[in-house]
Protein backbone atom coordinates (compact mmCIF):
# COMPACT_ATOMS: atom_id res chain seq x y z
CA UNK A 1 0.00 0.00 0.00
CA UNK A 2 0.98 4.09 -0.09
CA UNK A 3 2.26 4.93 2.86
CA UNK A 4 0.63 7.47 5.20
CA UNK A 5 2.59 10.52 5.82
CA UNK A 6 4.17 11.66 9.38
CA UNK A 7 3.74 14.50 11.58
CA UNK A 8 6.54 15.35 13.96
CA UNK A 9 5.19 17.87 16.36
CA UNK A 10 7.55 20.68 17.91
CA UNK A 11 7.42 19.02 21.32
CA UNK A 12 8.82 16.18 19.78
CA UNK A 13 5.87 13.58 20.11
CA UNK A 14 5.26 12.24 16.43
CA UNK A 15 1.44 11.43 14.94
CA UNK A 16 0.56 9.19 12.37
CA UNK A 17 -2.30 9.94 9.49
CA UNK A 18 -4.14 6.88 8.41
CA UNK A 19 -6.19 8.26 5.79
CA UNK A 20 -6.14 6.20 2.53
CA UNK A 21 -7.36 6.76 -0.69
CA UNK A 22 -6.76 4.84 -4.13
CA UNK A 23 -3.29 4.78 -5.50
CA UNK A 24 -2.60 7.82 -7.81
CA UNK A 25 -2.67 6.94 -11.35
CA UNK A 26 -4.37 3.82 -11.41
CA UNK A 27 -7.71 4.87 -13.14
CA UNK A 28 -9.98 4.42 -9.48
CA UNK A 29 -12.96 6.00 -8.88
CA UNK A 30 -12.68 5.65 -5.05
CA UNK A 31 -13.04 8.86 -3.13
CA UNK A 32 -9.90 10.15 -1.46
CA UNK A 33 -10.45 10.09 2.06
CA UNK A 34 -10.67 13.42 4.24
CA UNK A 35 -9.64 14.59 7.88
CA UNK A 36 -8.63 17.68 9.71
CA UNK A 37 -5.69 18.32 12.06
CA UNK A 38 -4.45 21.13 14.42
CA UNK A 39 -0.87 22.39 13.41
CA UNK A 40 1.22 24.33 15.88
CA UNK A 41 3.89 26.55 15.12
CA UNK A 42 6.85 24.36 14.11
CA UNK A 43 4.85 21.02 13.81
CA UNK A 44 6.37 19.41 10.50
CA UNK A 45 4.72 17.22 8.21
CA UNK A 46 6.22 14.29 6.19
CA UNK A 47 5.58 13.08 2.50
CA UNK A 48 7.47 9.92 1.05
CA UNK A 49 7.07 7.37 -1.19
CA UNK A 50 6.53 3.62 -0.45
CA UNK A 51 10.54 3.08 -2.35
CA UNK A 52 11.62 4.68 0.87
CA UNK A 53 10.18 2.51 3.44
CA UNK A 54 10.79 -0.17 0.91
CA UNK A 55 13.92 0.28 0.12
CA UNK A 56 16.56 -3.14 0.81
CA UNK A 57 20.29 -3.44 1.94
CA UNK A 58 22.22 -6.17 0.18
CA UNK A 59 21.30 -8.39 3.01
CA UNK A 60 17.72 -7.61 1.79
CA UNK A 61 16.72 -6.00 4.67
CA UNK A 62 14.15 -3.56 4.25
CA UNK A 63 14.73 0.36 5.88
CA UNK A 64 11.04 0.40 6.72
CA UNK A 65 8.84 2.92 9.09
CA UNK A 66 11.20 2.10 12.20
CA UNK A 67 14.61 3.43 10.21
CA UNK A 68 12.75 6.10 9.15
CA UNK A 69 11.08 6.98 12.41
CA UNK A 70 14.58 7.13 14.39
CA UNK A 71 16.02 9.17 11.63
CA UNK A 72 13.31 11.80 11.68
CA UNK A 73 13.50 11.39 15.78
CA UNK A 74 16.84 11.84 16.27
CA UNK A 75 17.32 14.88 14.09
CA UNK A 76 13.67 16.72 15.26
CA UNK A 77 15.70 19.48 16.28
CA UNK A 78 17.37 20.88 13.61
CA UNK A 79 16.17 22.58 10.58
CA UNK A 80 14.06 20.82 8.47
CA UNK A 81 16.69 21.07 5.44
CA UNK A 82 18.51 19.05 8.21
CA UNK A 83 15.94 16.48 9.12
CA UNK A 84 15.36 15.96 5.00
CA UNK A 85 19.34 15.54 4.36
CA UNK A 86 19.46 13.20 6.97
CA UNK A 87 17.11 10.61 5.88
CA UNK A 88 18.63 10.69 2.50
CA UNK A 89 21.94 10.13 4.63
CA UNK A 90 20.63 7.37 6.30
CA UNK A 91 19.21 5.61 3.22
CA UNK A 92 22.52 5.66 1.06
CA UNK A 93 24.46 4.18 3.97
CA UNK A 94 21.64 1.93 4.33
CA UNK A 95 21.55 0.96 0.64
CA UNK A 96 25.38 0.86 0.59
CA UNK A 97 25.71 0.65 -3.16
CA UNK A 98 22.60 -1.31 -3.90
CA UNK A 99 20.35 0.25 -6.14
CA UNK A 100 17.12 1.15 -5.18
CA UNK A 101 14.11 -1.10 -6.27
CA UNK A 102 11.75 2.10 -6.99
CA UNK A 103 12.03 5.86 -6.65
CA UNK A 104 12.43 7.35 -3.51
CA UNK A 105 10.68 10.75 -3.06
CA UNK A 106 10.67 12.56 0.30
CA UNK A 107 8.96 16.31 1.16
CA UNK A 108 9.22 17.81 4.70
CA UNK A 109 7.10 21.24 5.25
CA UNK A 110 6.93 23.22 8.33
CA UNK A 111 4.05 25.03 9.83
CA UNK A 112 5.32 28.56 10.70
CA UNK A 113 2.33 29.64 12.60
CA UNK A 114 -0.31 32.39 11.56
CA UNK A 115 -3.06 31.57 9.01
């Protein structure tokens, strides 16, 4: 399935959306689910694509939600260029030199406050 994005709140506690609608670009006529959530000033939302979480070592381990988790955990505190860099970081060590199975897109976006 798509995975469902990640919101890592400025007091460091981390949500999870579980909204799912059909698969973009497959032709459905399933309605895209809705919901609504409070953002505070600083809370950061997460966008990626299922090649991240899918991605495999040469062991053939997969990174998966927990690799990504820590990564975006450990490195809630720094700018969100920083938080971004460092999951791409983490997934080439990860990876070593294997070449990923599928692409691997990831968007960060802060919530500066105000309307």
């Amino acid at each position: 399935g798509h995975p469902s994005p990640i919101l890592v709140r400025s007091d460091g506690t981390m949500d999870f959306f579980n909204e799912r609608g059909p698969i973009i670009g497959f032709g459905s006529e399933a309605p895209f689910g809705q919901s609504s959530i409070q953002l505070q000033a600083g809370d950061r939302v997460f966008l990626y694509t299922d090649g991240l979480l899918e991605s495999r070592n040469p062991a053939g381990d997969y990174f998966g939600k927990p690799g990504l988790y820590d990564v975006l955990k450990d490195h809630r505190n720094e700018p969100l260029q920083a938080m971004v860099d460092a999951v791409y970081a983490k997934i080439k060590e990860f990876l070593q030199q294997a070449v990923p199975d599928d692409d691997i897109s990831l968007l960060g976006v802060e919530y500066g406050g105000g309307i």
